[in-house]
Structures are given as C-alpha cells and as structure tokens.
N, C-alpha and C. Protein backbone atom coordinates (compact mmCIF):
# COMPACT_ATOMS: atom_id res chain seq x y z
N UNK A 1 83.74 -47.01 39.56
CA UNK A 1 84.71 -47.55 38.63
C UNK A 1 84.53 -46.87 37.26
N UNK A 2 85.39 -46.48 36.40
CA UNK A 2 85.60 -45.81 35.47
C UNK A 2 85.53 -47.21 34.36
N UNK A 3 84.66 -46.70 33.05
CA UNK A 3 84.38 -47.65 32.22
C UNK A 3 85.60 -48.11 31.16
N UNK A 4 85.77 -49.19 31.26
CA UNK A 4 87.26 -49.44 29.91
C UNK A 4 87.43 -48.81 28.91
N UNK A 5 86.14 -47.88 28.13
CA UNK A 5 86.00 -47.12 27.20
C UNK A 5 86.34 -46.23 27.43
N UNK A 6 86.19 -45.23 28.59
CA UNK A 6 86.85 -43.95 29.11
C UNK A 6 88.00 -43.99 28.82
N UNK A 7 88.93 -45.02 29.77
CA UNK A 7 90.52 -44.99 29.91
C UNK A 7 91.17 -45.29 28.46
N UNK A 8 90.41 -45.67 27.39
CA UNK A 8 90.60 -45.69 26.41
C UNK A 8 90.79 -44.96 25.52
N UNK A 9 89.48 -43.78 26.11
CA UNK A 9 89.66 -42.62 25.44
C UNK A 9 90.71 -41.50 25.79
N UNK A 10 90.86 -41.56 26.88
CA UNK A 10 91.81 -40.96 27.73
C UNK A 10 93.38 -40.77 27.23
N UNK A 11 93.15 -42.22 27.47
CA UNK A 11 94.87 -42.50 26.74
C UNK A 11 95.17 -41.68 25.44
N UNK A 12 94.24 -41.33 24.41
CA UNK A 12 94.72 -40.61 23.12
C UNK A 12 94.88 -39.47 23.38
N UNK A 13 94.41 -38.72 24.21
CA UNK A 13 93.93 -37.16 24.64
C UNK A 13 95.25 -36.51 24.65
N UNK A 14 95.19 -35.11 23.57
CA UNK A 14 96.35 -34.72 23.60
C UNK A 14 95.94 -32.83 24.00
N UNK A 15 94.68 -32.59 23.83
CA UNK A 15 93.79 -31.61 23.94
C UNK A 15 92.83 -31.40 24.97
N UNK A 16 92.62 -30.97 25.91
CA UNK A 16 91.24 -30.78 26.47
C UNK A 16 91.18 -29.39 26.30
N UNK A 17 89.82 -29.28 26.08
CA UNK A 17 89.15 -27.91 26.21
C UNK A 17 87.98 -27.82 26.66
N UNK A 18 87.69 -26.53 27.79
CA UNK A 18 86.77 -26.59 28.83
C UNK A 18 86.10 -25.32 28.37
N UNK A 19 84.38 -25.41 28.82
CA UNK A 19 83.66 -24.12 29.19
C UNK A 19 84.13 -24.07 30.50
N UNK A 20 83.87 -22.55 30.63
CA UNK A 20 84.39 -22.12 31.66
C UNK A 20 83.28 -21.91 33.20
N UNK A 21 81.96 -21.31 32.46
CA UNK A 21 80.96 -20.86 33.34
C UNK A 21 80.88 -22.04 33.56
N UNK A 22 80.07 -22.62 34.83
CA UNK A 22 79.58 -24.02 34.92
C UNK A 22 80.65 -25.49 35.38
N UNK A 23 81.32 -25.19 34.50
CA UNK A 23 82.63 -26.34 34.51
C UNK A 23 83.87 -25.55 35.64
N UNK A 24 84.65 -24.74 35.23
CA UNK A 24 85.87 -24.09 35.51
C UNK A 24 85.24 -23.27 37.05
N UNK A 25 83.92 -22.52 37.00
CA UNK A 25 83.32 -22.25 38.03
C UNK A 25 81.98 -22.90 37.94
N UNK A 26 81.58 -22.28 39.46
CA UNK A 26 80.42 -23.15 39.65
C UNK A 26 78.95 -22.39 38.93
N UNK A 27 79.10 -21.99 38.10
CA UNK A 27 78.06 -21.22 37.35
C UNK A 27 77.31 -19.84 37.69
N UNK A 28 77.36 -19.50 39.25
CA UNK A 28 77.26 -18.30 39.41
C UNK A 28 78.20 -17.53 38.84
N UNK A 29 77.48 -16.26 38.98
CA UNK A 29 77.85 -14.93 38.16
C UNK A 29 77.79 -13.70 39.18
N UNK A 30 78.67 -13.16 40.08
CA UNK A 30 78.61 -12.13 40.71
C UNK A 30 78.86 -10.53 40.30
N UNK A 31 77.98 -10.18 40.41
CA UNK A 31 78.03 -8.20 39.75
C UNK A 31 77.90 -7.66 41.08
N UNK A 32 78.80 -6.48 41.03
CA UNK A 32 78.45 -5.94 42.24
C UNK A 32 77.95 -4.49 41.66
N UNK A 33 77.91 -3.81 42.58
CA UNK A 33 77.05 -2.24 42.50
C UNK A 33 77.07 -1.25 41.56
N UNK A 34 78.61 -1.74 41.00
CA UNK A 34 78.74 -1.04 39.76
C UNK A 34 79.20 -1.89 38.29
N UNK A 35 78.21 -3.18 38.51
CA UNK A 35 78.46 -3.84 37.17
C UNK A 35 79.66 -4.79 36.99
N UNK A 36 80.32 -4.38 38.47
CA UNK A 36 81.89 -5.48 38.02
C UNK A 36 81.57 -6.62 38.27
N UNK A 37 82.05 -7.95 37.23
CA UNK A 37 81.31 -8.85 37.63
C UNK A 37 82.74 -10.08 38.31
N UNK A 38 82.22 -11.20 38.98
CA UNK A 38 83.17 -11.71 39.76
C UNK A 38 82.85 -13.17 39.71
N UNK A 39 83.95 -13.51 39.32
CA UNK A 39 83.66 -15.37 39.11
C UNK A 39 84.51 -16.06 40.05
N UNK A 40 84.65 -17.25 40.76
CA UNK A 40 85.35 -17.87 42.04
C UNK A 40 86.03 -19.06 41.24
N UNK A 41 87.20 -19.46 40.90
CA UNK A 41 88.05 -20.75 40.41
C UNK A 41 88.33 -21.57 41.87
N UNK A 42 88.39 -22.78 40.85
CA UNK A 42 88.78 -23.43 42.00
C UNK A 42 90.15 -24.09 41.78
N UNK A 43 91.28 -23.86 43.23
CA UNK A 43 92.45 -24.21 42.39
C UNK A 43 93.12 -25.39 42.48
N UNK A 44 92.18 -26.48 42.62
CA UNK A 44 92.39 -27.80 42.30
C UNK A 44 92.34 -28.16 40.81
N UNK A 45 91.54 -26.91 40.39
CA UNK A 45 91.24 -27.15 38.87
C UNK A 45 92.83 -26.40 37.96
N UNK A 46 93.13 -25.53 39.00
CA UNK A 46 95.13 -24.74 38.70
C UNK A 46 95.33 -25.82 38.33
N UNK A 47 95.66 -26.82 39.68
CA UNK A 47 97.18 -28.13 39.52
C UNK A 47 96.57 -28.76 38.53
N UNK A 48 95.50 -29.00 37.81
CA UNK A 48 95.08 -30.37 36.85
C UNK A 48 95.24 -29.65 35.76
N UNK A 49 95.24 -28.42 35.13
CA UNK A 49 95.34 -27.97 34.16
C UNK A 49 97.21 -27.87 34.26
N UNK A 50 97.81 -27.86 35.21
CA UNK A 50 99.08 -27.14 35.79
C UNK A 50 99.60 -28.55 35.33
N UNK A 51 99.43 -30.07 35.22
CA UNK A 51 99.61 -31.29 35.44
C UNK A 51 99.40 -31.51 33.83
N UNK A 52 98.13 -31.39 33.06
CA UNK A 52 98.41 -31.65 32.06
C UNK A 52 99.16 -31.14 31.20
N UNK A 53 99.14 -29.58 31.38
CA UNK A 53 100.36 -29.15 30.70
C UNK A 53 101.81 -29.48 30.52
N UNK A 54 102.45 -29.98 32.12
CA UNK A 54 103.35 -30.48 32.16
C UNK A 54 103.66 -31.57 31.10
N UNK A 55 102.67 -32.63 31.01
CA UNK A 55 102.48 -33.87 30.79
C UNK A 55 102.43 -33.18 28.90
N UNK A 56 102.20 -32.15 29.04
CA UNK A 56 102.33 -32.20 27.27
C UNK A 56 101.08 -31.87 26.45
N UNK A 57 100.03 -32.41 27.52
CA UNK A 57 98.54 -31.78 26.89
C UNK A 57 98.07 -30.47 26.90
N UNK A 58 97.56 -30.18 25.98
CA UNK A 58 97.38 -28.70 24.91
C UNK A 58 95.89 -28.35 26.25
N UNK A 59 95.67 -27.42 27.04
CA UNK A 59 94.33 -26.97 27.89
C UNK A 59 93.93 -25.87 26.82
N UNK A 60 92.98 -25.64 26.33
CA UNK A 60 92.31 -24.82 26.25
C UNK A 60 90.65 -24.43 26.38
N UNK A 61 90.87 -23.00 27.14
CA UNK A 61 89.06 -22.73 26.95
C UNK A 61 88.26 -22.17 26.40
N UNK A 62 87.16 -22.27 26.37
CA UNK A 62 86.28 -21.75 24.83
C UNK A 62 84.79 -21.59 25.69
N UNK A 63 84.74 -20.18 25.74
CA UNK A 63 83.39 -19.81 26.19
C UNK A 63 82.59 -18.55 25.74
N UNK A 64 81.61 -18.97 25.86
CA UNK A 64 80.67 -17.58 25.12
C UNK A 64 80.60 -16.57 25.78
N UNK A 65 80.73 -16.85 27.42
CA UNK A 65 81.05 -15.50 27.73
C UNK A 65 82.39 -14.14 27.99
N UNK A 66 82.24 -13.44 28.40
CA UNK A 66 83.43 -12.46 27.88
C UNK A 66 83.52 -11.60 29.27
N UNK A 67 84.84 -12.20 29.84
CA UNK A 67 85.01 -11.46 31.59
C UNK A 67 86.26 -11.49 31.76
N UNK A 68 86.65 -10.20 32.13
CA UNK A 68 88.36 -10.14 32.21
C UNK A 68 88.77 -11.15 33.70
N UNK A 69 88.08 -11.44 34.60
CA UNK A 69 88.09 -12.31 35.46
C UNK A 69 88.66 -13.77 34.75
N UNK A 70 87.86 -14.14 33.59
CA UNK A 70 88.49 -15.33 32.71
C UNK A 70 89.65 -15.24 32.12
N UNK A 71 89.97 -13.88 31.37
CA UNK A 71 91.24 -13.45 30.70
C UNK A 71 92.50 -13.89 31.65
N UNK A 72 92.46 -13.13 33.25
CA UNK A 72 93.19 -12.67 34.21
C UNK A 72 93.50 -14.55 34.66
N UNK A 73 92.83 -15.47 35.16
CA UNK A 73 92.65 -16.84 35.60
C UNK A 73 93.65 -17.66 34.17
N UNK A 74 93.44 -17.27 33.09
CA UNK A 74 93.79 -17.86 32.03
C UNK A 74 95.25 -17.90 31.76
N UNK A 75 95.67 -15.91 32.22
CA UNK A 75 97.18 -16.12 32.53
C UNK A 75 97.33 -16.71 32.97
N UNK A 76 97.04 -16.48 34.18
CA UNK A 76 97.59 -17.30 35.71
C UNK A 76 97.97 -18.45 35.61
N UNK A 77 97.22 -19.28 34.46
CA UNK A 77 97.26 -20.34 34.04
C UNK A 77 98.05 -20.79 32.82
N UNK A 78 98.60 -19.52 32.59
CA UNK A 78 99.04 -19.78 31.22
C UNK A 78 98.91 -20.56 30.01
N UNK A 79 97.24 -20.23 30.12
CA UNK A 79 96.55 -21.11 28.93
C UNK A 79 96.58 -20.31 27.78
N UNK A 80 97.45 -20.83 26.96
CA UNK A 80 97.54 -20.36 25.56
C UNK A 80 96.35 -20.27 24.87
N UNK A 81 95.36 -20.90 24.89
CA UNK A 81 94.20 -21.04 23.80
C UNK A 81 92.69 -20.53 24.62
N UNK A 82 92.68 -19.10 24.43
CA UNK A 82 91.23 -18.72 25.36
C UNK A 82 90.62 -17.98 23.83
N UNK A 83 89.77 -18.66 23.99
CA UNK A 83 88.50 -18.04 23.03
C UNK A 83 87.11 -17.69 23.95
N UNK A 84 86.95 -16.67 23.79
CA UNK A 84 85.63 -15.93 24.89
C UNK A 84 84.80 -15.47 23.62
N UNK A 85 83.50 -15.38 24.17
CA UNK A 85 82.67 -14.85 22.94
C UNK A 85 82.24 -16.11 22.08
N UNK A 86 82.55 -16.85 22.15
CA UNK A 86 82.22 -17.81 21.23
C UNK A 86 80.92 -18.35 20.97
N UNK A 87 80.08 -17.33 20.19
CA UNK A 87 78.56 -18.13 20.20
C UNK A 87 78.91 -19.78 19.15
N UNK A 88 79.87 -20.14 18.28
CA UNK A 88 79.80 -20.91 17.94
C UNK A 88 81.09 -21.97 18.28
N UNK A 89 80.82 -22.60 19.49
CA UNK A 89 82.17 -23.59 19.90
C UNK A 89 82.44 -24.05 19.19
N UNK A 90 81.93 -25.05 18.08
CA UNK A 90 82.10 -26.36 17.02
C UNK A 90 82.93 -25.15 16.40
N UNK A 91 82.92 -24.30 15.90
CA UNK A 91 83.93 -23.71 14.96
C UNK A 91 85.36 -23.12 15.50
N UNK A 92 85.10 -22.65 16.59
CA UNK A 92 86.32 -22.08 17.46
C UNK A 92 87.35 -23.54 17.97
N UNK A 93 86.66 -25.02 18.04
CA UNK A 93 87.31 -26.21 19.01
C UNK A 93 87.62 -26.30 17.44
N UNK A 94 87.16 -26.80 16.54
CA UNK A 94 87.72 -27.13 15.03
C UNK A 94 88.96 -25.94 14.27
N UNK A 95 88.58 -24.75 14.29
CA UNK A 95 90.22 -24.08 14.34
C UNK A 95 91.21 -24.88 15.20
N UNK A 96 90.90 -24.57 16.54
CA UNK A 96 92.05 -24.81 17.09
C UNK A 96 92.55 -26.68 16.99
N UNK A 97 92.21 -27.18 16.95
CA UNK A 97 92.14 -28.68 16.84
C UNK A 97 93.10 -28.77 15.06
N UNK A 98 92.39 -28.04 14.22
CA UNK A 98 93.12 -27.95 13.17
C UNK A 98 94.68 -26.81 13.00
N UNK A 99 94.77 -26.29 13.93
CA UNK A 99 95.64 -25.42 14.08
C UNK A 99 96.94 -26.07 15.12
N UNK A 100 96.55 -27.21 16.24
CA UNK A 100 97.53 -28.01 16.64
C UNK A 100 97.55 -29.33 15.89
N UNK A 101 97.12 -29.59 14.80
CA UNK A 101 97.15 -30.46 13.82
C UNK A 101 96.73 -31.98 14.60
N UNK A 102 95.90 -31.84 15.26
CA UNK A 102 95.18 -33.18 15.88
C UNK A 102 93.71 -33.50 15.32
N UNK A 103 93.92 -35.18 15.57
CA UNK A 103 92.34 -35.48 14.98
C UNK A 103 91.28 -35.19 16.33
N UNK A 104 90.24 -35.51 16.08
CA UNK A 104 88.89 -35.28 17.24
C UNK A 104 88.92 -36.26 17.80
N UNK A 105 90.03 -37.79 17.75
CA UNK A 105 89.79 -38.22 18.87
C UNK A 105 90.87 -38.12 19.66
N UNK A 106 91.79 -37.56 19.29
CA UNK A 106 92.78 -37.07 20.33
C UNK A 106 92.64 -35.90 21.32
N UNK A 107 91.41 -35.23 21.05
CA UNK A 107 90.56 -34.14 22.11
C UNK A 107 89.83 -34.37 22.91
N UNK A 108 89.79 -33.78 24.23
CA UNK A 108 88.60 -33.82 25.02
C UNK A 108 88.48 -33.13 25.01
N UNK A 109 86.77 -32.50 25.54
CA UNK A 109 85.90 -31.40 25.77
C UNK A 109 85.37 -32.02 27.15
N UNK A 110 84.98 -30.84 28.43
CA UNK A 110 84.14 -30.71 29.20
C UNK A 110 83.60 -29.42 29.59
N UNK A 111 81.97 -29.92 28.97
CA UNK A 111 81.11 -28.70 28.72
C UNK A 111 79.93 -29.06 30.07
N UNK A 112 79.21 -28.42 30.10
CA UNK A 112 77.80 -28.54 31.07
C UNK A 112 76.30 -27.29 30.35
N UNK A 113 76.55 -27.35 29.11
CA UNK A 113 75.28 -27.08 28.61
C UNK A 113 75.03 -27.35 27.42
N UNK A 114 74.00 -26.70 27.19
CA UNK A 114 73.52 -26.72 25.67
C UNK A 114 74.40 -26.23 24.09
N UNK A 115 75.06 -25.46 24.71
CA UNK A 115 76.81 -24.47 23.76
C UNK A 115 77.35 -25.57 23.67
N UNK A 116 77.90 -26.75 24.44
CA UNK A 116 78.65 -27.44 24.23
C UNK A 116 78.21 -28.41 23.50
N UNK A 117 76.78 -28.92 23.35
CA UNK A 117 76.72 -30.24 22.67
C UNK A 117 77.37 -30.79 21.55
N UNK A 118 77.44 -29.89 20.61
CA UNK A 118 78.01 -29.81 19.59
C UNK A 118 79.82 -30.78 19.30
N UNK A 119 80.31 -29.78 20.37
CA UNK A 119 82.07 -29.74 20.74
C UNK A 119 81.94 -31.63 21.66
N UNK A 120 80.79 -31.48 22.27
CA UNK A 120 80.73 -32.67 22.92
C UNK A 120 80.99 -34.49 21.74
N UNK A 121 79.93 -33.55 20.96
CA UNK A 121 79.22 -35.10 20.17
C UNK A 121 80.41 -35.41 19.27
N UNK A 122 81.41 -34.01 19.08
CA UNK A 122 82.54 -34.10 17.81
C UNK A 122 83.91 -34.68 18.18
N UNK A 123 84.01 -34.59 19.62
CA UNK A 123 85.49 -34.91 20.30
C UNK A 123 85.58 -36.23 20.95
N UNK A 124 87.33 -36.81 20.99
CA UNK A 124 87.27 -38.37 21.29
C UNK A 124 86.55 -38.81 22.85
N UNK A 125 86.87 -37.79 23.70
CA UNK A 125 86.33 -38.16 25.27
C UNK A 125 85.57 -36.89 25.69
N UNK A 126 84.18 -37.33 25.97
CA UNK A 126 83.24 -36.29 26.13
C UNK A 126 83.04 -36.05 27.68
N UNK A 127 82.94 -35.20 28.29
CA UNK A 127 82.72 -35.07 29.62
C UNK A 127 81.96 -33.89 30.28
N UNK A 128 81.51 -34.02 31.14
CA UNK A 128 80.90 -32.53 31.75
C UNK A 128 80.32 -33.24 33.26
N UNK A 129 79.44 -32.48 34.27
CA UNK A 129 79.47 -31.93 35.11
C UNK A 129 77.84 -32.70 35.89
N UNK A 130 77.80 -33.39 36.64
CA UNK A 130 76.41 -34.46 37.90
C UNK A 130 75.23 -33.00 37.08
N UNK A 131 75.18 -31.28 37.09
CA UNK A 131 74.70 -30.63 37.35
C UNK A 131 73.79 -30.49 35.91
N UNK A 132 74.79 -30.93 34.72
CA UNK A 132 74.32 -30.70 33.44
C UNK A 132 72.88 -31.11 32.97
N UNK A 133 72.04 -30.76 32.18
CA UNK A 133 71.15 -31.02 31.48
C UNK A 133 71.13 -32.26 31.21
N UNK A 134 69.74 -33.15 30.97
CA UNK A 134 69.68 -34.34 30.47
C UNK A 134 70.39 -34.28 29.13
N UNK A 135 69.87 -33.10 28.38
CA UNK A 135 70.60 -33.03 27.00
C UNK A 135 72.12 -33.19 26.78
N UNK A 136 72.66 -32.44 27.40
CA UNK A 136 73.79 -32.59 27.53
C UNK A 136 74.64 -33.81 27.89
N UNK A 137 74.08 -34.31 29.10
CA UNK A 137 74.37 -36.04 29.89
C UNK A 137 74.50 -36.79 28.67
N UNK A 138 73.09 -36.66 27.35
CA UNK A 138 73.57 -37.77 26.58
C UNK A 138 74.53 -38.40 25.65
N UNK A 139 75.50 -36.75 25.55
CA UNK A 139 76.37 -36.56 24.51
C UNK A 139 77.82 -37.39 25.71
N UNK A 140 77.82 -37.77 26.10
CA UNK A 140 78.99 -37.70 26.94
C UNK A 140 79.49 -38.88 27.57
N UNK A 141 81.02 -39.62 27.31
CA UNK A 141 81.44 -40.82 27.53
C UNK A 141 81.46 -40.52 29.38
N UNK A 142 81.73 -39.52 29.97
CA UNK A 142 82.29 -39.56 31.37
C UNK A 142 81.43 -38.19 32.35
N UNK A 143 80.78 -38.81 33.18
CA UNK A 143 80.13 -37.39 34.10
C UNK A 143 81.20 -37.18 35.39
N UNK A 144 81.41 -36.26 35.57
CA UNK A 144 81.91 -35.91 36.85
C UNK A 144 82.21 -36.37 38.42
N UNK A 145 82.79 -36.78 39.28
CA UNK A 145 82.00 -36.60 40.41
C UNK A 145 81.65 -35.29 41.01
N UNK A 146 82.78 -34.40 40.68
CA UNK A 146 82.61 -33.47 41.63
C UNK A 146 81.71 -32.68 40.78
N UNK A 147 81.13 -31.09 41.37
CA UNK A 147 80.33 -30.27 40.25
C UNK A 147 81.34 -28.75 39.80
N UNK A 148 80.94 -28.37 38.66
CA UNK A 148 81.57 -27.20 38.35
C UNK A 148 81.68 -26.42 39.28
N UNK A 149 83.24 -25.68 39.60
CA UNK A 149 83.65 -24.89 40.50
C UNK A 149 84.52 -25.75 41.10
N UNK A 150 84.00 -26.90 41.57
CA UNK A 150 85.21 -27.58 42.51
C UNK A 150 85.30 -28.63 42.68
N UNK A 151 86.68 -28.95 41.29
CA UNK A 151 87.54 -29.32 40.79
C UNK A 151 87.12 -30.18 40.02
N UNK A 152 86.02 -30.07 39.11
CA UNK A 152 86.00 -31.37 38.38
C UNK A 152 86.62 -31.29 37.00
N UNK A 153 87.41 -30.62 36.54
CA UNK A 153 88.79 -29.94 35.50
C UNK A 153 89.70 -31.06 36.38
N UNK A 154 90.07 -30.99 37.20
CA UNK A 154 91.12 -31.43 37.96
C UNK A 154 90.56 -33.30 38.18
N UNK A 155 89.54 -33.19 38.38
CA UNK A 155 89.28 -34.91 38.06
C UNK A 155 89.28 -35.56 36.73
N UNK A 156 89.21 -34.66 35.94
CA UNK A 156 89.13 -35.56 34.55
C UNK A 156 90.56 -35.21 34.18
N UNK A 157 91.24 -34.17 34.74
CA UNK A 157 93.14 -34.40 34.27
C UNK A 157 93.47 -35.66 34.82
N UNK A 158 92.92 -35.89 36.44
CA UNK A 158 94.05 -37.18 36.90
C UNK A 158 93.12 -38.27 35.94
N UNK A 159 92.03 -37.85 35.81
CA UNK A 159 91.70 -39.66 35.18
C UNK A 159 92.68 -39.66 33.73
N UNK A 160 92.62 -38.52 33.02
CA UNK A 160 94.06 -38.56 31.60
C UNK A 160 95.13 -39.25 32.03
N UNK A 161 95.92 -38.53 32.60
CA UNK A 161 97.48 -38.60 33.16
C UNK A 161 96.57 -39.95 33.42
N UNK A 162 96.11 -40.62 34.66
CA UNK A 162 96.24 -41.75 35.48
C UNK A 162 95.85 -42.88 34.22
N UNK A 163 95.10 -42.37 33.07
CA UNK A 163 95.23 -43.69 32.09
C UNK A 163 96.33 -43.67 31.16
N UNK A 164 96.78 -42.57 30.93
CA UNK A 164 98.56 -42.63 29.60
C UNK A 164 99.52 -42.77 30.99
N UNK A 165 99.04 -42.92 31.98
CA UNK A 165 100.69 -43.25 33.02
C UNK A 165 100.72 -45.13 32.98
N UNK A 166 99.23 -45.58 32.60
CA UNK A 166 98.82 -47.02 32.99
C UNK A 166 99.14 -47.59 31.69
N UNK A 167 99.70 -47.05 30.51
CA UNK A 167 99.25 -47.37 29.00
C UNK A 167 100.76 -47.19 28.61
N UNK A 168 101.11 -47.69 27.55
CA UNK A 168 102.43 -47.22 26.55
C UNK A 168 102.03 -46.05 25.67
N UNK A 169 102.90 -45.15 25.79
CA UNK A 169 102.59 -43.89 25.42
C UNK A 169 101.54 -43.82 24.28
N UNK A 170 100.69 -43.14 23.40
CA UNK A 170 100.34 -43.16 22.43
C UNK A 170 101.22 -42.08 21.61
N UNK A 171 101.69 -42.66 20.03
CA UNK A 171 102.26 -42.02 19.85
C UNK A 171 102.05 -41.09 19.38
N UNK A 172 102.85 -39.58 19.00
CA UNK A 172 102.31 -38.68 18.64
C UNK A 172 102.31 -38.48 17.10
N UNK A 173 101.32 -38.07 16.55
CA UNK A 173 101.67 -37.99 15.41
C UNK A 173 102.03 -36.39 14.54
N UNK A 174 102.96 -36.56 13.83
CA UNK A 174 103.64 -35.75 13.26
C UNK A 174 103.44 -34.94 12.12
C-alpha cells in the first residue's frame, strides 16, 4: 500500500526528472572491443514517460554520465530536457525547475545514488530504486518495487497519473 503522503505528493507533480544509469537502466555499462559502449532501456519505462507527457508532465533527465546511447533513447523519447555530464545535479534540476517556472514541490526526482541526494532532499516527491544505497533510501518519500532497468520510471508515472486521476486537478500555476 502506498503511503497517503506519497499520493499527496504525487498529485502536485508537474516535473519528474530521472538519473539515467541505475534508474532508466539497470546500471550496467557495456563496452565492447572497441570502446563502444551499450546501455539496455526498458520500454515499459517508453509508455510511463510516453503517459506522463501526454498527461502534461515535464520528463526530464539529468546524468553525469555522457553516452550517445542516452542522447539517441532521449529522442526516441522525445525528452526535451537531457542534461548529461552533470557533476552537479542540484544546479542543472534548479535551472531547469526555474526555467519551467515551478516550485520544488511540484517536482519529482528518481535517483539511486549518491549524485542524486542532493536533487532528492530538494524536490516535492523523492524516489529511487529496492537497489539504492542506505544513503540514498533515507532521502526518499517512495522506493520502488521494481529495480532500475525494468520499469521502475514506469511505476512511479502510474503511481502520478493514478493519484491526479483520483484527485481534482491541482491547479497550475501561472
């Protein structure tokens, strides 16, 4: 059962933004013989990003690492907001947060390390991944069921949508 505080938080969420390693995939990192490296999506995590968008919520991802594999997935996805490279998330989630003119509790973040704590402790619904660090676990209103790679992007969209479908809209502000 999902805690009354979650669906609470849920309901404001007009933002999520995800790490990618860990969360979006399952944290392996494949290089092959000549350095190309190869990451696996999972595309349950497509329709939930594919779902909130519909629904109006802003996806974006923010990761420190830098792989045209992420670039290429991001079209696909047509996620407007990819920041790669990012040794400092708290500053890259605060642009963009200030750049779609929303407060921090109208954002979610789901991170699964130590990069994220930060983006974690600052945003309205915190989330990440059964696999994460104790450190990490403590920053965070909602853990996962499933683990990074497959689909737990896609479980914390339906728990959004499934609490603003249960709620009177929140309104947006202008």
């Amino acid at each position: 059962m999902i805690e009354p505080d979650v669906i609470e938080r849920a309901r404001c969420v007009r933002l999520l933004s995800c790490d990618v390693d860990g969360v979006l995939t399952d944290g392996r990192i494949y290089v092959d013989d000549r350095g190309h490296e190869f990451k696996a999506f999972c595309a349950l995590d497509g329709v939930g990003v594919n779902r909130l968008a519909n629904a109006g919520i802003v996806v974006a991802w923010i990761t420190g690492s830098v792989a045209p594999a992420v670039a290429h997935r991001a079209r696909q996805l047509r996620i407007a907001h990819l920041v790669q490279d990012s040794q400092d998330k708290l500053s890259a989630w605060e642009r963009l947060r200030e750049e779609l003119g929303l407060d921090a509790r109208e954002c979610a973040h789901i991170g699964d390390d130590l990069p994220d704590i930060p983006v974690l402790a600052a945003c309205g619904l915190a989330a990440t991944v059964p696999h994460a660090p104790a450190a990490v676990r403590a920053h965070v209103h909602y853990v996962t069921a499933r683990e990074g790679g497959t689909g737990a992007v896609r479980e914390l969209a339906d728990l959004i949508l499934d609490a603003q479908a249960a709620a009177p809209a929140v309104p947006r502000r202008d």
